[in-house]
PDB file of N, CA and C in Angstrom:
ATOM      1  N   UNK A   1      35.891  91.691 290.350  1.00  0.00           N
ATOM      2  CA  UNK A   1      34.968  91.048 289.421  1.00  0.00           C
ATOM      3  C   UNK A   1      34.533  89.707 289.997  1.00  0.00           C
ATOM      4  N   UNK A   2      33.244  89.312 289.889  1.00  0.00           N
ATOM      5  CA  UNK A   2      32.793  88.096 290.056  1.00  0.00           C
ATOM      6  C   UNK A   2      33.053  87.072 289.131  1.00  0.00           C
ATOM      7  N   UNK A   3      32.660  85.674 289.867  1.00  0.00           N
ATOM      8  CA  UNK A   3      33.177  84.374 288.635  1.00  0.00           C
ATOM      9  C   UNK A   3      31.450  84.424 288.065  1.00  0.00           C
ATOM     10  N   UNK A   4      31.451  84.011 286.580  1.00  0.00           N
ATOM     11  CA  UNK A   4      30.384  84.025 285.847  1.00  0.00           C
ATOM     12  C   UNK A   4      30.048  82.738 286.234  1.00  0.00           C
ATOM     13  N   UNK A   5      28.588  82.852 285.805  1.00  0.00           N
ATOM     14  CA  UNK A   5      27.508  81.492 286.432  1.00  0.00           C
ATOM     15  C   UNK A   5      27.723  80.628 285.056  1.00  0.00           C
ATOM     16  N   UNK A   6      27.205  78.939 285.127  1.00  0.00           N
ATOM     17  CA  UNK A   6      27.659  78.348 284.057  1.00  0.00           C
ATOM     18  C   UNK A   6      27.269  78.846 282.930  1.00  0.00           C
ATOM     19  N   UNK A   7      25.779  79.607 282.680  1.00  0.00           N
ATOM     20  CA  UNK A   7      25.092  80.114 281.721  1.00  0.00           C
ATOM     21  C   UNK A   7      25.699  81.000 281.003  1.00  0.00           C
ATOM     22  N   UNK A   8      26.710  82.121 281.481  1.00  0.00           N
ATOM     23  CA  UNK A   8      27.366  83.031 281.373  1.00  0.00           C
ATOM     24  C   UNK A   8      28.455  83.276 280.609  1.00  0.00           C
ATOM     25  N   UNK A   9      29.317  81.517 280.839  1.00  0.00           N
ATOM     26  CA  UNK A   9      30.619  81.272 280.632  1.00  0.00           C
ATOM     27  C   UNK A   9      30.893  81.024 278.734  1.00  0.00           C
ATOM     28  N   UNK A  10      31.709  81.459 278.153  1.00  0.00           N
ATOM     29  CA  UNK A  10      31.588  81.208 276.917  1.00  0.00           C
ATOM     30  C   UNK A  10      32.856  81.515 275.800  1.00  0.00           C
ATOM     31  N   UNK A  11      32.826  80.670 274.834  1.00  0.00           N
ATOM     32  CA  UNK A  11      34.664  81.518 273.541  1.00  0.00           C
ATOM     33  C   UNK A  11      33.655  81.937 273.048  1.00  0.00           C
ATOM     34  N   UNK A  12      34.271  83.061 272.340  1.00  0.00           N
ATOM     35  CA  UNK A  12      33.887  83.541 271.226  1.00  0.00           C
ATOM     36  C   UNK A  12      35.339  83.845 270.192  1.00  0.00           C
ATOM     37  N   UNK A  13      35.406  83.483 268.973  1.00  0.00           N
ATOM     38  CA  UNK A  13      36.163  83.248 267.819  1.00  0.00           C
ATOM     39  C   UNK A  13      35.761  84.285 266.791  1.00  0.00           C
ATOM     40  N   UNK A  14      36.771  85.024 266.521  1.00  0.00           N
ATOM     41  CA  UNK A  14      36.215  86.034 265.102  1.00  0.00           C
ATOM     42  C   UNK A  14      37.724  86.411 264.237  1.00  0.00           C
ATOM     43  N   UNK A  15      37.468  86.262 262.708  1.00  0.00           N
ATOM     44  CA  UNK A  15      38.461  86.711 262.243  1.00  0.00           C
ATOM     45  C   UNK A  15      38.427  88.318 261.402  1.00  0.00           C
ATOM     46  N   UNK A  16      39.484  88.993 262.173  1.00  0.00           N
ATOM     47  CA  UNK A  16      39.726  90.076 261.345  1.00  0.00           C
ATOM     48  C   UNK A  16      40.416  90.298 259.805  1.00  0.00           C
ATOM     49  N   UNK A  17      39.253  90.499 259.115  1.00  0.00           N
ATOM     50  CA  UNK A  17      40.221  90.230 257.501  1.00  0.00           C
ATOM     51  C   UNK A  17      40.878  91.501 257.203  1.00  0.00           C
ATOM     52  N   UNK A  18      40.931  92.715 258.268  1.00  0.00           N
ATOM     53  CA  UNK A  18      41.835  93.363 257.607  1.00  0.00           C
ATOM     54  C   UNK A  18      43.056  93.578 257.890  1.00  0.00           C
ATOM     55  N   UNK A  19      43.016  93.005 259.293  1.00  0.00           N
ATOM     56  CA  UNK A  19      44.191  92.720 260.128  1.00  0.00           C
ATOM     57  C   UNK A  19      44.971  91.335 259.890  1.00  0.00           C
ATOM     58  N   UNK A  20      44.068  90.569 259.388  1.00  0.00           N
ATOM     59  CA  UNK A  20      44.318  89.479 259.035  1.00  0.00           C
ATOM     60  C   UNK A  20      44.936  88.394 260.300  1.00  0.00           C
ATOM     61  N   UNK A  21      43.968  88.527 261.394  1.00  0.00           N
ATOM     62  CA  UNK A  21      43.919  87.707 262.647  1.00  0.00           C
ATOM     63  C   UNK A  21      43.140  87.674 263.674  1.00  0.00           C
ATOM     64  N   UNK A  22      43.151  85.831 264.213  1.00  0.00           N
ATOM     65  CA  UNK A  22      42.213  85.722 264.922  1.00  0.00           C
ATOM     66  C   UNK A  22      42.029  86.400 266.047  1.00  0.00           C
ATOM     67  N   UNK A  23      40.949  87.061 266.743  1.00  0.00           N
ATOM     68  CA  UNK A  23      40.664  87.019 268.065  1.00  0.00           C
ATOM     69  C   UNK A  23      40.015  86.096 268.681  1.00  0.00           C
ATOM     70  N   UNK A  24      40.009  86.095 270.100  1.00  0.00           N
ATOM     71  CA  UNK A  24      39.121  85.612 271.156  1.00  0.00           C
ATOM     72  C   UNK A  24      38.741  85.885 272.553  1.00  0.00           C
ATOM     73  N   UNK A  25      37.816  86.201 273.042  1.00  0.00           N
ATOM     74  CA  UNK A  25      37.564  85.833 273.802  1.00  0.00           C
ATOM     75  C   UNK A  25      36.400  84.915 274.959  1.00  0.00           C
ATOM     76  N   UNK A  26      37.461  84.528 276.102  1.00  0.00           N
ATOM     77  CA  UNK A  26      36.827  83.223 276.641  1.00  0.00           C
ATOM     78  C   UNK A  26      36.769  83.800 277.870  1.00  0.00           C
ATOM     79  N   UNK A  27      35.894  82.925 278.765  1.00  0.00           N
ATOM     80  CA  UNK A  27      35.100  83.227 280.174  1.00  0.00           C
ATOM     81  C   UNK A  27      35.166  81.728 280.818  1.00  0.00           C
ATOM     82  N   UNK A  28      35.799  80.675 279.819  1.00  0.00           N
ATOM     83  CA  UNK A  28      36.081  79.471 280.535  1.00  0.00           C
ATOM     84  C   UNK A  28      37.537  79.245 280.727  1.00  0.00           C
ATOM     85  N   UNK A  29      38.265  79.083 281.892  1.00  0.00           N
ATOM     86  CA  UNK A  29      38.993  78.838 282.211  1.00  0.00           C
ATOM     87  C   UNK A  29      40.126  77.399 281.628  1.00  0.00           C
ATOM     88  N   UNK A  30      38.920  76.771 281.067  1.00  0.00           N
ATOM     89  CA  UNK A  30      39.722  75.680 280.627  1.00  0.00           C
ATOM     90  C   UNK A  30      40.682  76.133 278.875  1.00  0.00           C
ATOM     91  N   UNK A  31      39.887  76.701 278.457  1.00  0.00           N
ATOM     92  CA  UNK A  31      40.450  77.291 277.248  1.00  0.00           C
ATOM     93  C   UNK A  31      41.250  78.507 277.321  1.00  0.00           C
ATOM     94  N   UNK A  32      40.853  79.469 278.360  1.00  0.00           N
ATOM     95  CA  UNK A  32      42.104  80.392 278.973  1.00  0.00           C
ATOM     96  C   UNK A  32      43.159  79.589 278.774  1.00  0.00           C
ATOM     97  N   UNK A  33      43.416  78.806 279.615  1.00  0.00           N
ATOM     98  CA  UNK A  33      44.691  78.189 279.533  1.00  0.00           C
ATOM     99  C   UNK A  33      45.254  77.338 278.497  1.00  0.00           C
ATOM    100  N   UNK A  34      44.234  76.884 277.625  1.00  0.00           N
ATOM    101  CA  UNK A  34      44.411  76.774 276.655  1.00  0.00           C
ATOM    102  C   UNK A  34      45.172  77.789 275.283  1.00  0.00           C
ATOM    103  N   UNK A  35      44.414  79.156 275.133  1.00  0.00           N
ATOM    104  CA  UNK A  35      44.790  79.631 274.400  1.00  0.00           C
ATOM    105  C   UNK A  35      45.993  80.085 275.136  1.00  0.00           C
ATOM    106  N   UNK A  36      46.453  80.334 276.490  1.00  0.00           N
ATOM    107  CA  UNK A  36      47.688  80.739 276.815  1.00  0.00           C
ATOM    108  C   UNK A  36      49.062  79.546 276.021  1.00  0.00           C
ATOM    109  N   UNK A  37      48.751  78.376 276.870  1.00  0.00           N
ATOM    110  CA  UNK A  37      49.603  77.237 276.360  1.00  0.00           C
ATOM    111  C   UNK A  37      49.923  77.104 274.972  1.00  0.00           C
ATOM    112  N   UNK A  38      49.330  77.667 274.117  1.00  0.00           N
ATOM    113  CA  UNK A  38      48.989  77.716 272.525  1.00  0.00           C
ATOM    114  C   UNK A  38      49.791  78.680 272.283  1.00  0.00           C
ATOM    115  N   UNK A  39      50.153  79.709 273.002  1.00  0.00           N
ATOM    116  CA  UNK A  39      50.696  80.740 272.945  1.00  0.00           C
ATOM    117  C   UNK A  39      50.364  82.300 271.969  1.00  0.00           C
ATOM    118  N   UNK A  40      48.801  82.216 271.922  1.00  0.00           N
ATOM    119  CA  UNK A  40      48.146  83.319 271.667  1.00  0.00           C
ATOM    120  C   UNK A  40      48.254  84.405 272.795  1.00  0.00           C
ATOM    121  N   UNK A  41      48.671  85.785 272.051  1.00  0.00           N
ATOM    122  CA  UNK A  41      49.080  86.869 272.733  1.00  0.00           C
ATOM    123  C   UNK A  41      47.735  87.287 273.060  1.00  0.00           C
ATOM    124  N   UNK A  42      47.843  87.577 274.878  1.00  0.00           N
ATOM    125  CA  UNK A  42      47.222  87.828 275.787  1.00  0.00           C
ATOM    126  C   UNK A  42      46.870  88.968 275.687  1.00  0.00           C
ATOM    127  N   UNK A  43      45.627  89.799 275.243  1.00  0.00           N
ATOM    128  CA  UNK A  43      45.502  91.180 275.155  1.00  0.00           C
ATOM    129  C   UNK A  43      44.917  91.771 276.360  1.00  0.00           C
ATOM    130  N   UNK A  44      44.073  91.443 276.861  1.00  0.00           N
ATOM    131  CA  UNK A  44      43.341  92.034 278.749  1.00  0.00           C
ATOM    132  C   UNK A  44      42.727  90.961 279.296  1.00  0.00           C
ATOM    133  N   UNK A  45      42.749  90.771 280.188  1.00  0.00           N
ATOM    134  CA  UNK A  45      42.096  89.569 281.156  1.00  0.00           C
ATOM    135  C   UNK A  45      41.882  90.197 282.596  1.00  0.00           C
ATOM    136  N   UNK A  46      41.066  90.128 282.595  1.00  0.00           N
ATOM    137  CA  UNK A  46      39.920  90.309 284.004  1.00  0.00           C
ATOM    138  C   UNK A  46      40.015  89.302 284.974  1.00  0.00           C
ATOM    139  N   UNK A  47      40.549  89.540 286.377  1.00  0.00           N
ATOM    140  CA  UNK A  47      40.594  88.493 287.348  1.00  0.00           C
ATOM    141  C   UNK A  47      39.225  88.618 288.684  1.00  0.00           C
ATOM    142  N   UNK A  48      39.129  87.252 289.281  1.00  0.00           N
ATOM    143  CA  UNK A  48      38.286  87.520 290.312  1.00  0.00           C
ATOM    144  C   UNK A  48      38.932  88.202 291.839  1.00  0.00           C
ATOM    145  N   UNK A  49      38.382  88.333 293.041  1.00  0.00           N
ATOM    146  CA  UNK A  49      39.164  88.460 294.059  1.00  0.00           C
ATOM    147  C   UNK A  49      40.469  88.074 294.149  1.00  0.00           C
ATOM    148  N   UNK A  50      40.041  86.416 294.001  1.00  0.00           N
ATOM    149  CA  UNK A  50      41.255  85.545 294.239  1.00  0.00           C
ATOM    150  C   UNK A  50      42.452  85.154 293.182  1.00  0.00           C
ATOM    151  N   UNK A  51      42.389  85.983 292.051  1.00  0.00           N
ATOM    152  CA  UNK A  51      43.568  86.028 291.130  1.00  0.00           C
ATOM    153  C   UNK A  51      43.222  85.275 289.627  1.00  0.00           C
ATOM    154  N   UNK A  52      41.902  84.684 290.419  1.00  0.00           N
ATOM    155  CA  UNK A  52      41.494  84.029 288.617  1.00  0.00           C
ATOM    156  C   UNK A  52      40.996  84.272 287.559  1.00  0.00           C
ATOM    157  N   UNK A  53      41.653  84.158 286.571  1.00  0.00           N
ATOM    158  CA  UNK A  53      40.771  84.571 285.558  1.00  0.00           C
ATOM    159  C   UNK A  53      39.630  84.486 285.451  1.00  0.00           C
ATOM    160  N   UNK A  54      38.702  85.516 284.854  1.00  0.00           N
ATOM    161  CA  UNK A  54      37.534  85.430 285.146  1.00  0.00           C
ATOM    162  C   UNK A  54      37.117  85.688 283.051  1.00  0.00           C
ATOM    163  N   UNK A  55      37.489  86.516 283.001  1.00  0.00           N
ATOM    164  CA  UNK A  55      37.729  86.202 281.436  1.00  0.00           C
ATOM    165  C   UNK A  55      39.002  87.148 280.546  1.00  0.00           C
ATOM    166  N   UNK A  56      39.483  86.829 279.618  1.00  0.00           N
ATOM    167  CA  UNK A  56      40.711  87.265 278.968  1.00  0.00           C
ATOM    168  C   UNK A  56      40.169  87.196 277.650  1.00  0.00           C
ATOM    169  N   UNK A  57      40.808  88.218 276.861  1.00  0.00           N
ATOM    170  CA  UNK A  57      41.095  88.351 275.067  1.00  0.00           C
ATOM    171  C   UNK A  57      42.294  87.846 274.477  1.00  0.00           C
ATOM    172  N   UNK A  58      42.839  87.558 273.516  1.00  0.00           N
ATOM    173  CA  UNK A  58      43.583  86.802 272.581  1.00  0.00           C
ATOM    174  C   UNK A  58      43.735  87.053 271.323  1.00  0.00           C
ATOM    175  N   UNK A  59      45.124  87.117 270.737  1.00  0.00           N
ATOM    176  CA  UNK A  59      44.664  87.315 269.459  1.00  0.00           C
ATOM    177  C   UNK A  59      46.002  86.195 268.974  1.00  0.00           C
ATOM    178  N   UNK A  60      45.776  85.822 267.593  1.00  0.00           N
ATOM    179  CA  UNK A  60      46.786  85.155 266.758  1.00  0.00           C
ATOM    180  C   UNK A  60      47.008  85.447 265.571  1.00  0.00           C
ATOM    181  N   UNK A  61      47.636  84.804 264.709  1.00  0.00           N
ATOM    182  CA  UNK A  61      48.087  85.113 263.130  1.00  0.00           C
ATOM    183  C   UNK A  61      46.915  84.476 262.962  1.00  0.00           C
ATOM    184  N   UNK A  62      46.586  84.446 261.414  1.00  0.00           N
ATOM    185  CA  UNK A  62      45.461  84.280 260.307  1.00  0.00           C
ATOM    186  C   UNK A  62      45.798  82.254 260.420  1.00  0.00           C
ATOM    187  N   UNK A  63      46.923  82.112 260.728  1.00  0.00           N
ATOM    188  CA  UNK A  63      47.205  80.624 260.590  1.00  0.00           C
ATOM    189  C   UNK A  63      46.910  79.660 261.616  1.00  0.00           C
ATOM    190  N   UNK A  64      46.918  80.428 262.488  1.00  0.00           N
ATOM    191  CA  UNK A  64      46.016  79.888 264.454  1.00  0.00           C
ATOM    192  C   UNK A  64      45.460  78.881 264.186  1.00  0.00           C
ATOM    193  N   UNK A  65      44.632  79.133 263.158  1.00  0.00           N
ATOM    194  CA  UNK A  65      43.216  78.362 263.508  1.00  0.00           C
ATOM    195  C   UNK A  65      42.968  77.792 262.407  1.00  0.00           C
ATOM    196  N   UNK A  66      42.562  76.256 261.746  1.00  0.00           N
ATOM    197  CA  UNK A  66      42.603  75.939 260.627  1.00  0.00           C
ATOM    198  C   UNK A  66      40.574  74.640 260.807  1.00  0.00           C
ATOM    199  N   UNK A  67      40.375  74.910 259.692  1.00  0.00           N
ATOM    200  CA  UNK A  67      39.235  74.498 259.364  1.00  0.00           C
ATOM    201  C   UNK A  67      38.907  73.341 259.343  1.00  0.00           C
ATOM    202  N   UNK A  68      38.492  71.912 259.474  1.00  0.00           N
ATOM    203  CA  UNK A  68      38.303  70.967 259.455  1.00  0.00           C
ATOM    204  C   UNK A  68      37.025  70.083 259.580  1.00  0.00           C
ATOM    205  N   UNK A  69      36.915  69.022 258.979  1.00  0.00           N
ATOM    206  CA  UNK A  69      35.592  68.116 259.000  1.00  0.00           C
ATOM    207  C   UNK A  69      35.232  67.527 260.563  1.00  0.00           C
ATOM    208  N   UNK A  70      34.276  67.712 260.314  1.00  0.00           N
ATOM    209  CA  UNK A  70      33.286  67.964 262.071  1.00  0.00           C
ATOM    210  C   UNK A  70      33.645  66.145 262.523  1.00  0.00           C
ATOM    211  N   UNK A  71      33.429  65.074 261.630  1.00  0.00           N
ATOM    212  CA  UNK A  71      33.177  63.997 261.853  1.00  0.00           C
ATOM    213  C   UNK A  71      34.656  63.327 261.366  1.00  0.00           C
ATOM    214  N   UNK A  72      35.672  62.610 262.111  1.00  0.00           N
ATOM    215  CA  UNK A  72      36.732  61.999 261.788  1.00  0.00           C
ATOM    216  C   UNK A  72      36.450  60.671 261.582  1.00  0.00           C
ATOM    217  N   UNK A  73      36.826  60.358 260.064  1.00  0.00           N
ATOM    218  CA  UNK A  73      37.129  58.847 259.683  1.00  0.00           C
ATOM    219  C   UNK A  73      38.185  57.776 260.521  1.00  0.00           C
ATOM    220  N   UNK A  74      36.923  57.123 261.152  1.00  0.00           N
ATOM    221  CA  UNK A  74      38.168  55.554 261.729  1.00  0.00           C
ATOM    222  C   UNK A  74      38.872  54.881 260.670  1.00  0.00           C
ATOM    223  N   UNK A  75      39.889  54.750 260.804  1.00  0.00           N
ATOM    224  CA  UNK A  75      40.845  53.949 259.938  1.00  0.00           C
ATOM    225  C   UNK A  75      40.527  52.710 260.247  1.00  0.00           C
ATOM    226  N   UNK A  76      40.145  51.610 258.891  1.00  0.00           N
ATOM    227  CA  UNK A  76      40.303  50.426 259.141  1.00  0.00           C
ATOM    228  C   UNK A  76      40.979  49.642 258.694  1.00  0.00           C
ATOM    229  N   UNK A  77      41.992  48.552 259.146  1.00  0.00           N
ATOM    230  CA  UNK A  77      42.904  48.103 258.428  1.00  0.00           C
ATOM    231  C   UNK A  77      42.323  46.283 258.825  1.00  0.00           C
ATOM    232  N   UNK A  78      43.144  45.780 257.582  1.00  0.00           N
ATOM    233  CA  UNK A  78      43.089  44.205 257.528  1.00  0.00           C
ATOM    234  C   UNK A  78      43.761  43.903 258.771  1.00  0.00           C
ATOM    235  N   UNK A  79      43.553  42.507 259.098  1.00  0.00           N
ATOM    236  CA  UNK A  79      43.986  41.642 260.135  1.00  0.00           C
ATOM    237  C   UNK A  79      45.773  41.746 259.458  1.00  0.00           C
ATOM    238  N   UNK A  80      45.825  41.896 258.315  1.00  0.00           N
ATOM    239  CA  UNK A  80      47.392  41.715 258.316  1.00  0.00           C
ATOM    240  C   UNK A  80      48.060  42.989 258.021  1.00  0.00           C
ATOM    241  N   UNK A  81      47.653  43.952 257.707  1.00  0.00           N
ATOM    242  CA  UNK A  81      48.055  45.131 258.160  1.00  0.00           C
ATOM    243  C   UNK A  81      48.543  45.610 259.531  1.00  0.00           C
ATOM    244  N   UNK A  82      47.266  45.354 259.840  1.00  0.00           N
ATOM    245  CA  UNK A  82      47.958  45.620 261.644  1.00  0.00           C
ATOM    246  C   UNK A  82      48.614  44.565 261.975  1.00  0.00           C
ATOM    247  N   UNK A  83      48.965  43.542 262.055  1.00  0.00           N
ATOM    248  CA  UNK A  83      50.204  42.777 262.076  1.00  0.00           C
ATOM    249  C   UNK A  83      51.428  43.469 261.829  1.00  0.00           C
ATOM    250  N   UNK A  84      51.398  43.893 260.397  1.00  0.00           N
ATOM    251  CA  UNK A  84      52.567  44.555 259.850  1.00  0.00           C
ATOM    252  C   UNK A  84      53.196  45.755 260.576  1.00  0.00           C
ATOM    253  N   UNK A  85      51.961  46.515 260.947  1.00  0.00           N
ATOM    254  CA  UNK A  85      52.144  47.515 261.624  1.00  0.00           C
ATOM    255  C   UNK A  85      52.999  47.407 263.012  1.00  0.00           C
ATOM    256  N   UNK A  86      52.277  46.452 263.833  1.00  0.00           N
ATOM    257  CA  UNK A  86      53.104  45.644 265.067  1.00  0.00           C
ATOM    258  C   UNK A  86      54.386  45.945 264.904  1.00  0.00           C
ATOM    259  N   UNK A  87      54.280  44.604 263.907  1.00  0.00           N
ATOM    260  CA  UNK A  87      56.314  44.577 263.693  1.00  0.00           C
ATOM    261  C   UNK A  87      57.152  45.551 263.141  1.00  0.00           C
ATOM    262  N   UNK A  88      56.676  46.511 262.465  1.00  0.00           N
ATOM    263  CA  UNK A  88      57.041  47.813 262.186  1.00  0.00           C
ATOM    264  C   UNK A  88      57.401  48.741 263.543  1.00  0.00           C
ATOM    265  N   UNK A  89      56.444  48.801 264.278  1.00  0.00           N
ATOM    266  CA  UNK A  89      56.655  49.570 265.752  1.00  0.00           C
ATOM    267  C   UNK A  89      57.597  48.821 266.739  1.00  0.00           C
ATOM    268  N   UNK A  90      57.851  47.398 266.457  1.00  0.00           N
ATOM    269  CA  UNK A  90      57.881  46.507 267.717  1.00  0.00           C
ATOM    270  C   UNK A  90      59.557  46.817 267.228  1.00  0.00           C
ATOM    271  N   UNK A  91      59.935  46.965 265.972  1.00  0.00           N
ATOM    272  CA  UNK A  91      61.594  47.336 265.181  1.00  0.00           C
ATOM    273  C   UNK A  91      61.678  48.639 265.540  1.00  0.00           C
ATOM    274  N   UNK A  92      61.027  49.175 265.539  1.00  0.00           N
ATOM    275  CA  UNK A  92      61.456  50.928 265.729  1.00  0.00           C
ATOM    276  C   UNK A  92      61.586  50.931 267.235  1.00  0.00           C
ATOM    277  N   UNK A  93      61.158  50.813 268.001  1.00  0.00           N
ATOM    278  CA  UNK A  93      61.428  50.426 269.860  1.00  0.00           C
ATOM    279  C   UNK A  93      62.388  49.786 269.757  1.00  0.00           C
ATOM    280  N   UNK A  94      62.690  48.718 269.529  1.00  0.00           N
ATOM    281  CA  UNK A  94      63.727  48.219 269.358  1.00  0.00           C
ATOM    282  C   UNK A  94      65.360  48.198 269.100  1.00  0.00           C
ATOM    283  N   UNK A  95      65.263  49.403 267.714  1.00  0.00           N
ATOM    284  CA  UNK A  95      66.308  50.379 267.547  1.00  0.00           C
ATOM    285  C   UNK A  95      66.105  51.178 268.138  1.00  0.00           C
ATOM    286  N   UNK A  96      65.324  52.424 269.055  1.00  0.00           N
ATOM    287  CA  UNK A  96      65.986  52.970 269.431  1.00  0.00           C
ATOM    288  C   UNK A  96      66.289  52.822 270.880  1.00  0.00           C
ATOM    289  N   UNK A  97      65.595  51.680 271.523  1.00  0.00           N
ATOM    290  CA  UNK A  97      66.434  50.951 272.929  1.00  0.00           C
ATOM    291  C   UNK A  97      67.772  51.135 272.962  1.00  0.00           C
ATOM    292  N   UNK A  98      68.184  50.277 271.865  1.00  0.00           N
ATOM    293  CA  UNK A  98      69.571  50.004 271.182  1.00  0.00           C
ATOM    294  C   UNK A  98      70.178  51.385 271.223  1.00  0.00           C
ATOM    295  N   UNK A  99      70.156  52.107 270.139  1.00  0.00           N
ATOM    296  CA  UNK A  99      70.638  53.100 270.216  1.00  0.00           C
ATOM    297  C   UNK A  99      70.687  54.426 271.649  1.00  0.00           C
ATOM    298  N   UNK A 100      69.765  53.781 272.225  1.00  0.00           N
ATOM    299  CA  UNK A 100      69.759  55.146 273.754  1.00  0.00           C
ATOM    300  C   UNK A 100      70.861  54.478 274.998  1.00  0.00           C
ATOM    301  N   UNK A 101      70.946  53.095 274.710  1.00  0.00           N
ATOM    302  CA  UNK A 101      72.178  52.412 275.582  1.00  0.00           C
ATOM    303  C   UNK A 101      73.137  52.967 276.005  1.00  0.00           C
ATOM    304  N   UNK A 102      73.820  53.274 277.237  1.00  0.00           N
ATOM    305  CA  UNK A 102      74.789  54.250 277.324  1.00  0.00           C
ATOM    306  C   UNK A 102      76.298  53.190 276.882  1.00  0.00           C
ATOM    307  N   UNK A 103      77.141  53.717 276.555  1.00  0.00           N
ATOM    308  CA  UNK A 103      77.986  52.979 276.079  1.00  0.00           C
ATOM    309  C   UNK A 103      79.554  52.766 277.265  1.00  0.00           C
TER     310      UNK A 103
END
């Protein structure tokens, strides 16, 4: 099999409601390894000459994949909040320095 041209390359995401799980498949390598690392079961994958994936299928539980708002809210906090916060983190490093000390 040949490597696909950039035009070519692509996920595709679909849920089975009677099976009640996701599939996929991808033609980009970066998410191959992605959904591998994720540990979605590998159903066929197609390699090039040289051993690479060229594209693979996937499937997961109904829980894989969860829905979310496109645009994430920056948190903004007061000048003394994040202060607080500091010294909150700067105590927690602190203890557990302490505590990882070999004795």
């Amino acid at each position: 099999m040949q490597r696909l041209t950039l035009e070519e390359r692509e996920v595709h995401l679909w849920f089975d409601d009677v099976d009640r799980v996701w599939r996929a498949e991808a033609s980009i390598l970066k998410y191959i390894r992605a959904f591998r690392k994720a540990g979605w079961k590998e159903l066929c994958c197609d390699n090039d000459d040289n051993g690479t994936p060229v594209v693979a299928t996937f499937e997961a539980p109904a829980h894989a994949i969860s829905i979310r708002k496109a645009e994430r809210k920056k948190r903004v906090m007061t000048e003394e909040q994040r202060v607080a916060a500091i010294e909150r983190l700067s105590l927690a490093r602190n203890s557990l320095k302490i505590s990882e000390k070999p004795e």
